[in-house]
N, C-alpha and C. Protein backbone atom coordinates (compact mmCIF):
# COMPACT_ATOMS: atom_id res chain seq x y z
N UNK A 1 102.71 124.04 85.81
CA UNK A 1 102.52 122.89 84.96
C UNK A 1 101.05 122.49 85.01
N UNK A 2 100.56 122.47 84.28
CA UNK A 2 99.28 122.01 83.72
C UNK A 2 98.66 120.75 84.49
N UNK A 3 97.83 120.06 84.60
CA UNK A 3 96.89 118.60 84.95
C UNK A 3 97.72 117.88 83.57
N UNK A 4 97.15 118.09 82.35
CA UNK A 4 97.95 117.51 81.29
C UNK A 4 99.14 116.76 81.12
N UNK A 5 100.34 118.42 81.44
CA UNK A 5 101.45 118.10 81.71
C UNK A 5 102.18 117.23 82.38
N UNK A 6 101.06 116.96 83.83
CA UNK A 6 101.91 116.35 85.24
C UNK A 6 101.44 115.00 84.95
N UNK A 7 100.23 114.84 83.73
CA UNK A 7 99.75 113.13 83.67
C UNK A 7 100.80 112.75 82.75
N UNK A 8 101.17 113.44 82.17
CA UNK A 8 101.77 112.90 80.79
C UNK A 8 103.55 112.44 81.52
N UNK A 9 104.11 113.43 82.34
CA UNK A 9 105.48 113.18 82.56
C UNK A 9 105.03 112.41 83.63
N UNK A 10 103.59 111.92 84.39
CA UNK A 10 103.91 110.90 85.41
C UNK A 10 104.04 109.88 84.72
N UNK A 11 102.98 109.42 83.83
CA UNK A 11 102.89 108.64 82.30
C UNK A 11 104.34 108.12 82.22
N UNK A 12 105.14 108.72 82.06
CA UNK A 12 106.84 108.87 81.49
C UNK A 12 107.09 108.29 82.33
N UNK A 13 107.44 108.81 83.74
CA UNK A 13 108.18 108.28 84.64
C UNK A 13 107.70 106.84 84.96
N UNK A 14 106.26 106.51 85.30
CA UNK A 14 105.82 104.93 85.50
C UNK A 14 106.81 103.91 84.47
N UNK A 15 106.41 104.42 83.10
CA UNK A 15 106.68 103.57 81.95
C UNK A 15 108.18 103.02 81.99
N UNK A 16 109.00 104.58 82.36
CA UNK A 16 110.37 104.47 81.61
C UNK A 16 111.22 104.01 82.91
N UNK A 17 111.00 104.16 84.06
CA UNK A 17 111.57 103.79 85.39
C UNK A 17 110.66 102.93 86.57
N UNK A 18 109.59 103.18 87.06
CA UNK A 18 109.33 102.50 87.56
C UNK A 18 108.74 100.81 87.26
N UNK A 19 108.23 100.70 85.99
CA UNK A 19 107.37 99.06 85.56
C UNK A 19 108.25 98.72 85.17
N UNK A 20 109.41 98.92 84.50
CA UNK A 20 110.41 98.16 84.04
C UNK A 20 111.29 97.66 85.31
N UNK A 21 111.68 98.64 86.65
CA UNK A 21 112.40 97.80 87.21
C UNK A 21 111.39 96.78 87.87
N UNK A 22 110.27 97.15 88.32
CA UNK A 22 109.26 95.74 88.81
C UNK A 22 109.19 94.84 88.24
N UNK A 23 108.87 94.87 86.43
CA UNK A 23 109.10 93.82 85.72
C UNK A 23 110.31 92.78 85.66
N UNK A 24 111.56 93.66 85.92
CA UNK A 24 112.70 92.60 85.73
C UNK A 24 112.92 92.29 87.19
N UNK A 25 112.42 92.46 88.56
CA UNK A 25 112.07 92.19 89.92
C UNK A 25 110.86 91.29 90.41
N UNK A 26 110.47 91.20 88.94
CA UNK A 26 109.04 90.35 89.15
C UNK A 26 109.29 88.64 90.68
N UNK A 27 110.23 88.22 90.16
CA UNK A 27 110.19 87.13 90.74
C UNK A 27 110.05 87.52 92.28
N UNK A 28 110.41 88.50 92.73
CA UNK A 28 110.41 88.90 94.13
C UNK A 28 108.52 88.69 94.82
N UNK A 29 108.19 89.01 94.15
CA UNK A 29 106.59 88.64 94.02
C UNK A 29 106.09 87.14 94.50
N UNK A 30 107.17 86.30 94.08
CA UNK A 30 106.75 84.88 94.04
C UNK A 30 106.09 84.29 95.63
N UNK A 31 106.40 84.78 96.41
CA UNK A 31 106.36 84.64 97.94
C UNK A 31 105.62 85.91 98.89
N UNK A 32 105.47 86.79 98.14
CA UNK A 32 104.68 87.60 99.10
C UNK A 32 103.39 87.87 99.17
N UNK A 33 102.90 86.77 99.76
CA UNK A 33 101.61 86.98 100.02
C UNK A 33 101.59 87.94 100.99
N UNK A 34 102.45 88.11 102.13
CA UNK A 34 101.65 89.45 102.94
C UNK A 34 101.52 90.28 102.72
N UNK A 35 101.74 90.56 101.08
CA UNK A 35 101.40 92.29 100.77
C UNK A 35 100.54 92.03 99.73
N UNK A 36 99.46 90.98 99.77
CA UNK A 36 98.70 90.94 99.28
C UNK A 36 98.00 91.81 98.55
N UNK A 37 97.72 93.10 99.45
CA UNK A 37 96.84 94.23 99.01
C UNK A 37 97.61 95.38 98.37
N UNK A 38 98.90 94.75 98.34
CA UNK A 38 99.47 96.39 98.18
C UNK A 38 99.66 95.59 96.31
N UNK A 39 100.10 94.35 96.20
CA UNK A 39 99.80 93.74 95.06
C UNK A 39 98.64 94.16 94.10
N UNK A 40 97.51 93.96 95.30
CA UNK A 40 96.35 94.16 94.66
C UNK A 40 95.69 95.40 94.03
N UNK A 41 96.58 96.32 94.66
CA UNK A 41 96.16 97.65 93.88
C UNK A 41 97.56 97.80 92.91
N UNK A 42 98.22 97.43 93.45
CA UNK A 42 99.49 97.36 91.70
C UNK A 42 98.80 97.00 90.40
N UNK A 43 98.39 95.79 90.50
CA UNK A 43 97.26 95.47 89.52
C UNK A 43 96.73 95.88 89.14
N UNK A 44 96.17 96.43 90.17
CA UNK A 44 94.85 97.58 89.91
C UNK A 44 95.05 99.07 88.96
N UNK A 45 95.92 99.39 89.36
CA UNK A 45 96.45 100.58 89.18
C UNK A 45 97.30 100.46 87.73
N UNK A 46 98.04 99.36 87.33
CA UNK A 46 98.52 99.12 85.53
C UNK A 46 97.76 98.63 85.32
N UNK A 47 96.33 98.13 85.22
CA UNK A 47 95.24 98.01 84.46
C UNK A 47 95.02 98.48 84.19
N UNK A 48 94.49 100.17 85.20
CA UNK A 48 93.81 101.09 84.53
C UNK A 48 95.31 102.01 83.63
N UNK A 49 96.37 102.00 83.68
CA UNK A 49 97.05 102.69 83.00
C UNK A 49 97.33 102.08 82.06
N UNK A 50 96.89 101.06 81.49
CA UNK A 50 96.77 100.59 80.36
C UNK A 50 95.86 100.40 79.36
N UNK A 51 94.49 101.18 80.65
CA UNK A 51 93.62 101.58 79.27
C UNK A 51 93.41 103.31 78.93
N UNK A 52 94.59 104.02 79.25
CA UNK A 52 94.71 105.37 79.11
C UNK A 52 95.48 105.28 77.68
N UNK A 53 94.73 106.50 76.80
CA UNK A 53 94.54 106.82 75.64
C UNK A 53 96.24 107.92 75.26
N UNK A 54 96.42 108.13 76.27
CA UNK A 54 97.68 109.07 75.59
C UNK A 54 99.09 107.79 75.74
N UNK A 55 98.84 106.66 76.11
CA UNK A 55 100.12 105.99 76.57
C UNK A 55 100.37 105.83 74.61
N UNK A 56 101.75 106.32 74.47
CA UNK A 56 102.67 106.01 73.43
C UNK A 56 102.42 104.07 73.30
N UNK A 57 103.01 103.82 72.06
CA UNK A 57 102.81 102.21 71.57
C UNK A 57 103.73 101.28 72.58
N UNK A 58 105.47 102.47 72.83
CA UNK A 58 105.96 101.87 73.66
C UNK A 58 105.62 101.88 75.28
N UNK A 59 104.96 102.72 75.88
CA UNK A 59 104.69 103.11 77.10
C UNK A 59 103.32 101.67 77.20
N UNK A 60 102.81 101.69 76.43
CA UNK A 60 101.41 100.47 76.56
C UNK A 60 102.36 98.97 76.06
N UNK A 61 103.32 99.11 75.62
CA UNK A 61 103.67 97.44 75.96
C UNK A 61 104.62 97.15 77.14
N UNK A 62 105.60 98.03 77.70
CA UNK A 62 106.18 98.47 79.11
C UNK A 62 105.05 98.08 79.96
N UNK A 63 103.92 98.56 80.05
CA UNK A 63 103.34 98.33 80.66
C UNK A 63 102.62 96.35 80.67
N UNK A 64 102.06 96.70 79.76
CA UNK A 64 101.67 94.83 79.14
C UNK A 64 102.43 94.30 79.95
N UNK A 65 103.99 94.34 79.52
CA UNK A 65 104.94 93.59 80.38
C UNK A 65 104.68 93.47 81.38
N UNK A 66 104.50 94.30 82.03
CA UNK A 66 104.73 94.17 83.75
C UNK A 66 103.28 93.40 83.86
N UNK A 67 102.49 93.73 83.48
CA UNK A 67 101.35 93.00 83.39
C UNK A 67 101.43 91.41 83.35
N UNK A 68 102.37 90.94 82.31
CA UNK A 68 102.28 89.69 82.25
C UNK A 68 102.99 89.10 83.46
N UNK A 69 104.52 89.38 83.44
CA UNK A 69 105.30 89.63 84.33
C UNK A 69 104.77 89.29 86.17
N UNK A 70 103.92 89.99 86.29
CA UNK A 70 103.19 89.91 87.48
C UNK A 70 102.64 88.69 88.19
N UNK A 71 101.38 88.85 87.11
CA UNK A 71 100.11 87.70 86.95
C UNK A 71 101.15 86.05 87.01
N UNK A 72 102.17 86.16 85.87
CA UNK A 72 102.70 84.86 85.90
C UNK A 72 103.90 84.82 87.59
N UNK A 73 104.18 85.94 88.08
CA UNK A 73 104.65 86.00 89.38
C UNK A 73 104.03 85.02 90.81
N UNK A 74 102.51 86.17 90.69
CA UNK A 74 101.67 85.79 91.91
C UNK A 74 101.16 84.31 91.48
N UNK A 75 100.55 83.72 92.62
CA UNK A 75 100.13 82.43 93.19
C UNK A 75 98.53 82.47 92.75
N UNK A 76 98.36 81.07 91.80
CA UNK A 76 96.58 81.21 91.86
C UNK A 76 95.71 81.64 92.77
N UNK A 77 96.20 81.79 94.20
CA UNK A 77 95.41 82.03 95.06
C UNK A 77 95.36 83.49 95.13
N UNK A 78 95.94 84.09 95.03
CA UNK A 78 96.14 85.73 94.71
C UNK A 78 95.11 86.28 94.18
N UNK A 79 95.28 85.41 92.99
CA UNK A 79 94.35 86.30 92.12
C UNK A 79 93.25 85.79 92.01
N UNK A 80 92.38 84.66 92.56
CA UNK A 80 91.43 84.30 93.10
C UNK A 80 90.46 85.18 94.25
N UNK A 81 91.47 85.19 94.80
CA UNK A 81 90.96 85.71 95.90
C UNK A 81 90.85 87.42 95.82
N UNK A 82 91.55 88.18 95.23
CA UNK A 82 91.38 89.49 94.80
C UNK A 82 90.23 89.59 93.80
N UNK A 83 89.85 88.34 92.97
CA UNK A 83 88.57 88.53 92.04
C UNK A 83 87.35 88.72 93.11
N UNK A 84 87.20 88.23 94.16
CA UNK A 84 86.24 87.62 95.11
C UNK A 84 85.63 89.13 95.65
């Protein structure tokens, strides 16, 4: 399988199984600050897969979601402090 191939079906798998169940798990978020960092590269990490050029119309709003999903999850201080 190709580099291509393995971005595109990881692509798949994030979209179609993993951000959707985080998204509808979001609230679990509401209280964990001690995984602050592992948060912080979640973030990190559907940001940048949301500015990748092969994500389908539905794979880039799956994603959005979880995006919003998140942000409205974590605590102002979160994301304060991860800007810093």
């Amino acid at each position: 399988m190709g580099d291509c191939d393995m971005a595109l079906a990881l692509n798949r798998y994030l979209c179609n199984a993993v951000l959707p169940l985080l998204t509808n798990n979001s609230h679990f978020f509401q209280d964990a600050d001690f995984a602050s960092h592992l948060l912080d590269q979640t973030l990190h990490t559907a940001y940048q897969l949301s500015k990748c050029r092969s994500l389908t119309k539905n794979q880039r709003d799956v994603v959005s979601d979880f995006l919003v999903a998140l942000t409205e999850s974590v605590t102002c201080d979160f994301l304060l402090a991860t800007a810093l």
